[in-house]
PDB file of N, CA and C in Angstrom:
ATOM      1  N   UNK A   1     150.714-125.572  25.123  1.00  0.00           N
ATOM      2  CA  UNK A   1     151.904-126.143  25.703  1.00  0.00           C
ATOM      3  C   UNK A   1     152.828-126.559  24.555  1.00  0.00           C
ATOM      4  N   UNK A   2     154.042-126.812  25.120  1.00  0.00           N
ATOM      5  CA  UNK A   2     154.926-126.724  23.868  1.00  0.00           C
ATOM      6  C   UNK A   2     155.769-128.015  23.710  1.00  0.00           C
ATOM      7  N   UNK A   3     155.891-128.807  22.781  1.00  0.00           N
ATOM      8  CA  UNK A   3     156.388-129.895  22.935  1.00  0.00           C
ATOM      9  C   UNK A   3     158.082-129.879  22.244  1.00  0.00           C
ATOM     10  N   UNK A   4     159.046-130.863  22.814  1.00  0.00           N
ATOM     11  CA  UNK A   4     158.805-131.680  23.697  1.00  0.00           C
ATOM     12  C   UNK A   4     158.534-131.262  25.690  1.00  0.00           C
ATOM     13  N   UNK A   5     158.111-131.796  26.315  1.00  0.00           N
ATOM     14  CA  UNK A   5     157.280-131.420  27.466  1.00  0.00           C
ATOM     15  C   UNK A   5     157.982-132.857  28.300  1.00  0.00           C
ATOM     16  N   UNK A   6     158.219-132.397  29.808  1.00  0.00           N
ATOM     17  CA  UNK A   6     158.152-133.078  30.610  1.00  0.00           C
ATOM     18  C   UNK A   6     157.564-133.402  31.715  1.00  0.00           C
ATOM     19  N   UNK A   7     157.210-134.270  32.389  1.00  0.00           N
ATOM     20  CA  UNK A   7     155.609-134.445  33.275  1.00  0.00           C
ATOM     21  C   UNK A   7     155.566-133.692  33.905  1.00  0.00           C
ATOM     22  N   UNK A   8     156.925-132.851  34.624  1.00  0.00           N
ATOM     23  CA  UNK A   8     156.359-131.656  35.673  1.00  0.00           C
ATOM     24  C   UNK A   8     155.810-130.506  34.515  1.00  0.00           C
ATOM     25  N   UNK A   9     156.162-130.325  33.240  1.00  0.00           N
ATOM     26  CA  UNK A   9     155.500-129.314  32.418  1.00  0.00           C
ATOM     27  C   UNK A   9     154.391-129.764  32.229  1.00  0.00           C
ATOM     28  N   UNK A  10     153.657-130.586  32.101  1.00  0.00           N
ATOM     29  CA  UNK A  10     152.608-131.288  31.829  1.00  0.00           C
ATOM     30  C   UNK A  10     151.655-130.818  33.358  1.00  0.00           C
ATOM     31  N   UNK A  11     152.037-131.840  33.994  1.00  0.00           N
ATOM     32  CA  UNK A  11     151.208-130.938  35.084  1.00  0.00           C
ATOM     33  C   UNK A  11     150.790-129.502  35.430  1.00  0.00           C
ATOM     34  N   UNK A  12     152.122-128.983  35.315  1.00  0.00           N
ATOM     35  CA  UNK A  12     152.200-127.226  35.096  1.00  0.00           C
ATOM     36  C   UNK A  12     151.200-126.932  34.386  1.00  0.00           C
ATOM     37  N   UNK A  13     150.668-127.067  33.403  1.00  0.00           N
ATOM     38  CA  UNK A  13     149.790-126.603  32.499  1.00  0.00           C
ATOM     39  C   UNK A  13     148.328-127.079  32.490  1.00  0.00           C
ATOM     40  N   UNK A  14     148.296-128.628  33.468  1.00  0.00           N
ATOM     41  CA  UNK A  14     147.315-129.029  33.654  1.00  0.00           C
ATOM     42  C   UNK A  14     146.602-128.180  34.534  1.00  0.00           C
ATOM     43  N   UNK A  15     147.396-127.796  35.881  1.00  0.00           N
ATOM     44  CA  UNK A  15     147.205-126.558  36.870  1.00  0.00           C
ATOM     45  C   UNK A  15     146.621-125.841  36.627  1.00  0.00           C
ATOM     46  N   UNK A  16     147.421-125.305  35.723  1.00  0.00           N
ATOM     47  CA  UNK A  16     146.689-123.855  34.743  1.00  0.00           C
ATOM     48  C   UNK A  16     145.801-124.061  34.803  1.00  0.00           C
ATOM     49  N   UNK A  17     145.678-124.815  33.806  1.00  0.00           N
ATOM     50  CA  UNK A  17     144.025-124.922  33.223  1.00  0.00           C
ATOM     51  C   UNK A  17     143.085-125.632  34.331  1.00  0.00           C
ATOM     52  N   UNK A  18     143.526-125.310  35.469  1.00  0.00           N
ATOM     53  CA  UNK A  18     142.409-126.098  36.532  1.00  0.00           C
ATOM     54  C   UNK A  18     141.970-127.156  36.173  1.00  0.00           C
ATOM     55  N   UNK A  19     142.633-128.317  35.800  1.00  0.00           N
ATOM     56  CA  UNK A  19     142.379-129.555  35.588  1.00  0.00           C
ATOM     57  C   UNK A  19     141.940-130.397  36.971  1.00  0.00           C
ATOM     58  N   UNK A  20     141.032-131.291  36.772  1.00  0.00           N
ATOM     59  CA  UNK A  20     140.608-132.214  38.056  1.00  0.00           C
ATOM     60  C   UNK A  20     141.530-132.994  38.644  1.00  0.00           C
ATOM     61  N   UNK A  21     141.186-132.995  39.941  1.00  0.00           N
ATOM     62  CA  UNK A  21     142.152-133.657  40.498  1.00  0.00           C
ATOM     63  C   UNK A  21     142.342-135.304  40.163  1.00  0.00           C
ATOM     64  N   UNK A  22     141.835-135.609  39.579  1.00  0.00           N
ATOM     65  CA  UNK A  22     141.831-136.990  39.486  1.00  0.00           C
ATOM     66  C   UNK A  22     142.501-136.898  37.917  1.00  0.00           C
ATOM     67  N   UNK A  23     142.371-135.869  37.295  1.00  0.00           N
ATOM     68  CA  UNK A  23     143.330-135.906  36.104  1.00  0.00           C
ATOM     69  C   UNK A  23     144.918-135.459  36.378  1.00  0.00           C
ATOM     70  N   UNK A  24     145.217-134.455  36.986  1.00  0.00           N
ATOM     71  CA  UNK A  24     146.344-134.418  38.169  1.00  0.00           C
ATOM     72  C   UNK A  24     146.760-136.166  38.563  1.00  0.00           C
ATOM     73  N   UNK A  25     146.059-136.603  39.681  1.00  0.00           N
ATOM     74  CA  UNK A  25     146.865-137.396  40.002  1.00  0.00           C
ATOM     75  C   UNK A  25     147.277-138.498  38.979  1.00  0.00           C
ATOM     76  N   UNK A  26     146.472-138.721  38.236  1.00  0.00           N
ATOM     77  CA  UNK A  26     146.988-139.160  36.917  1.00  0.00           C
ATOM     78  C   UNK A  26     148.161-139.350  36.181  1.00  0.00           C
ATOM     79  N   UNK A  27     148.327-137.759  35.507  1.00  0.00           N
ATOM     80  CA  UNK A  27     149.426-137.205  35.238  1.00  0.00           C
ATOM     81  C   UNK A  27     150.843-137.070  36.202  1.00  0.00           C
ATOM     82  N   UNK A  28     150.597-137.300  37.502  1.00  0.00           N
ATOM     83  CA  UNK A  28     151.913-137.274  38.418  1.00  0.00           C
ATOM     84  C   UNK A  28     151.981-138.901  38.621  1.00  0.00           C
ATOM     85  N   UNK A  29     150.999-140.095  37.879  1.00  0.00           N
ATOM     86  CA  UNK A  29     151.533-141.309  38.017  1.00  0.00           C
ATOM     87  C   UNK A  29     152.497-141.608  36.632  1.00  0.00           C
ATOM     88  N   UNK A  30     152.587-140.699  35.695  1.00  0.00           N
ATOM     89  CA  UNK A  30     153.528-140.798  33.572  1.00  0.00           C
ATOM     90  C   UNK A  30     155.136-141.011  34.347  1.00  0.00           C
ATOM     91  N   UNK A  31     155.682-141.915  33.553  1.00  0.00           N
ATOM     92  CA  UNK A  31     156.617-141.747  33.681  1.00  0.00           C
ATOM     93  C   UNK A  31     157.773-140.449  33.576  1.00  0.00           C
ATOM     94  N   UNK A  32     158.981-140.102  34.329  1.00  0.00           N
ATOM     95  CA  UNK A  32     159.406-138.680  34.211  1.00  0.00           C
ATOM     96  C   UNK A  32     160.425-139.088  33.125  1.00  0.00           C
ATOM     97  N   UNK A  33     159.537-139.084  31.370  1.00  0.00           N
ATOM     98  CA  UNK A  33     160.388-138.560  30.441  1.00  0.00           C
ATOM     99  C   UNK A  33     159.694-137.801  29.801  1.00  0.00           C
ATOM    100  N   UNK A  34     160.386-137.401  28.081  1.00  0.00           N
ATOM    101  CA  UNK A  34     159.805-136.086  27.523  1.00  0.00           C
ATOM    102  C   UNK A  34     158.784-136.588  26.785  1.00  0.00           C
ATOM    103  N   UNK A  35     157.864-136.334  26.096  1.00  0.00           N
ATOM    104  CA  UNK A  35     156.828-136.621  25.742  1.00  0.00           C
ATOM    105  C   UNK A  35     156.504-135.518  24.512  1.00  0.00           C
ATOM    106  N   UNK A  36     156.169-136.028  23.555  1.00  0.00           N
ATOM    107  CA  UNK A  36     156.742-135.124  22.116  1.00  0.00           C
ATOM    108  C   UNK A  36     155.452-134.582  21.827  1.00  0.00           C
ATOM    109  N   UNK A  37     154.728-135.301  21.662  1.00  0.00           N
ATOM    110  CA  UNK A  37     152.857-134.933  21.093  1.00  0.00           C
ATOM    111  C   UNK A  37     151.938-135.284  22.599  1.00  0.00           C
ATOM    112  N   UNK A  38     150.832-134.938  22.640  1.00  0.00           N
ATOM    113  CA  UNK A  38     149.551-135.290  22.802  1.00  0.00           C
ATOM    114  C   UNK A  38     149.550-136.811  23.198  1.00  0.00           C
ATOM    115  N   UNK A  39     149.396-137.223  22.113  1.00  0.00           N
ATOM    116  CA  UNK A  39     149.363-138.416  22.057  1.00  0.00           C
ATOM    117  C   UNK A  39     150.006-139.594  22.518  1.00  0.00           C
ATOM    118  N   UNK A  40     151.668-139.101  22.561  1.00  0.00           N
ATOM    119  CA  UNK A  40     152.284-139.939  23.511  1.00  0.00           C
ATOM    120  C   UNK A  40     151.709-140.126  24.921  1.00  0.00           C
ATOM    121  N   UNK A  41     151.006-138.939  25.731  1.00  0.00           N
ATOM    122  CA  UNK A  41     150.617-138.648  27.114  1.00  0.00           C
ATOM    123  C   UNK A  41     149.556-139.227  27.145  1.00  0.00           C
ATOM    124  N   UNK A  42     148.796-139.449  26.165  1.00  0.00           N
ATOM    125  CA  UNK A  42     147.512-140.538  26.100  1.00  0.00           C
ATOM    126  C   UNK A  42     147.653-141.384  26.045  1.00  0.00           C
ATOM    127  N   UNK A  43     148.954-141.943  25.478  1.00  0.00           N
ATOM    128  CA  UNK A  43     148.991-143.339  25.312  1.00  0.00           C
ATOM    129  C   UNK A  43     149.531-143.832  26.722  1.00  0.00           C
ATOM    130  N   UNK A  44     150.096-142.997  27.401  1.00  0.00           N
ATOM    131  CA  UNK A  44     151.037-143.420  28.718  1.00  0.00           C
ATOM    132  C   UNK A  44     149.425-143.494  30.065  1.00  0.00           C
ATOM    133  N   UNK A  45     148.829-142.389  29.890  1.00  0.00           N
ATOM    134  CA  UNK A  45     148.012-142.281  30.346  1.00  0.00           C
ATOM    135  C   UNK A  45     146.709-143.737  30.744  1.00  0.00           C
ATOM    136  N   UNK A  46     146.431-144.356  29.497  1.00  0.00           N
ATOM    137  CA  UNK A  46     145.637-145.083  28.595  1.00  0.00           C
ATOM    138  C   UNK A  46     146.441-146.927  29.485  1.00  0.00           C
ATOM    139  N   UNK A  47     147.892-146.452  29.054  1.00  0.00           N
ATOM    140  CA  UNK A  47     148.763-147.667  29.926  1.00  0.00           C
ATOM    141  C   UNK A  47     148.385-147.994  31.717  1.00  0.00           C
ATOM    142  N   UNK A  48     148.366-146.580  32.201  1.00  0.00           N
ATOM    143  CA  UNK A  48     147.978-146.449  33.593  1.00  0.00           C
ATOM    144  C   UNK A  48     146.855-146.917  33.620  1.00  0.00           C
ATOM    145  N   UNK A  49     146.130-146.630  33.387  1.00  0.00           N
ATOM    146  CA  UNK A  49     144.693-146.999  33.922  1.00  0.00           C
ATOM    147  C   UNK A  49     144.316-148.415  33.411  1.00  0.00           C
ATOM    148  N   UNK A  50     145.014-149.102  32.461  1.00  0.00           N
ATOM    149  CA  UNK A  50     145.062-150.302  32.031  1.00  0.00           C
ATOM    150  C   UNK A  50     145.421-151.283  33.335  1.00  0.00           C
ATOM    151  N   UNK A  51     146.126-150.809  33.657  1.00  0.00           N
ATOM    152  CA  UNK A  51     146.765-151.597  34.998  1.00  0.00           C
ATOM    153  C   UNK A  51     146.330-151.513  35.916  1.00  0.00           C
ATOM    154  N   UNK A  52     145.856-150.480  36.415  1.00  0.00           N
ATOM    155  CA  UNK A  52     145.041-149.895  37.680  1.00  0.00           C
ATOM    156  C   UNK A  52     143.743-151.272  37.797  1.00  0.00           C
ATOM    157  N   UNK A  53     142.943-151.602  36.258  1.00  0.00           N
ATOM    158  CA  UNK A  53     141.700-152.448  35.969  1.00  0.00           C
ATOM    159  C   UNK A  53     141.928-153.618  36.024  1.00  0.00           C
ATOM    160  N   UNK A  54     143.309-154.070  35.812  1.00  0.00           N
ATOM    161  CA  UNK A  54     143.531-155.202  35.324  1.00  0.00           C
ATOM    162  C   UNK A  54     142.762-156.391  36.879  1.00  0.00           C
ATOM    163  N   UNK A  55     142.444-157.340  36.609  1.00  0.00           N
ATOM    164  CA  UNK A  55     142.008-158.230  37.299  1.00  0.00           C
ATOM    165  C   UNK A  55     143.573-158.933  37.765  1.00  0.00           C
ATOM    166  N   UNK A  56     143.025-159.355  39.209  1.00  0.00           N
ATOM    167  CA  UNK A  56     144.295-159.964  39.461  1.00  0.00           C
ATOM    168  C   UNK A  56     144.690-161.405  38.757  1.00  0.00           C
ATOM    169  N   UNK A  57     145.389-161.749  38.751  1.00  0.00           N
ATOM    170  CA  UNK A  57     145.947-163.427  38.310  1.00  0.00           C
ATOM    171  C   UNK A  57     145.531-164.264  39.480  1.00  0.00           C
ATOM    172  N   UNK A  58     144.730-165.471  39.094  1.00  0.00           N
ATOM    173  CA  UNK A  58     144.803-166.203  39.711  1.00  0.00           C
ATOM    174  C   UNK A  58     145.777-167.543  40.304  1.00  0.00           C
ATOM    175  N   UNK A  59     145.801-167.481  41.692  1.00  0.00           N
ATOM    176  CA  UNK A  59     146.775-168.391  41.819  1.00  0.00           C
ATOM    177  C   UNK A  59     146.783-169.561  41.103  1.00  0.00           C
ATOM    178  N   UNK A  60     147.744-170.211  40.978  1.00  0.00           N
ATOM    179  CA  UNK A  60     147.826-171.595  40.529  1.00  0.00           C
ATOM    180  C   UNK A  60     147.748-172.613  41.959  1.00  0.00           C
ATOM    181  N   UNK A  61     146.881-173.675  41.928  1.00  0.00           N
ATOM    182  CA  UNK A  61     147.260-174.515  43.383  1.00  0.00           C
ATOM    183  C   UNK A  61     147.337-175.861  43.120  1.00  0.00           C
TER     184      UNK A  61
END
């Protein structure tokens, strides 16, 4: 794949390569900008699922 890349190219290629669906839905949660390396998409990636774990806040009472 060829960078810079944008998430529908990203997916596109994930396709391709018969990527899992759970890596798919993943990739259709990145924000829709361009993404230069690898690594940016990991790091965005890495952000998602950070949040997904996060424990909720507890109220204050």
């Amino acid at each position: 794949m060829g960078y810079p890349a944008s998430r529908k190219d990203i997916i596109r290629f994930a396709e391709g390569k018969q990527a899992e669906s759970d890596v798919l839905d993943l990739l259709k949660g990145i924000p829709e900008i361009e993404y230069n390396t690898p690594d940016d998409i990991t790091r965005e990636i890495e952000r998602l699922q950070s949040e997904r774990i996060k424990p909720p806040t507890p109220k204050e009472e």
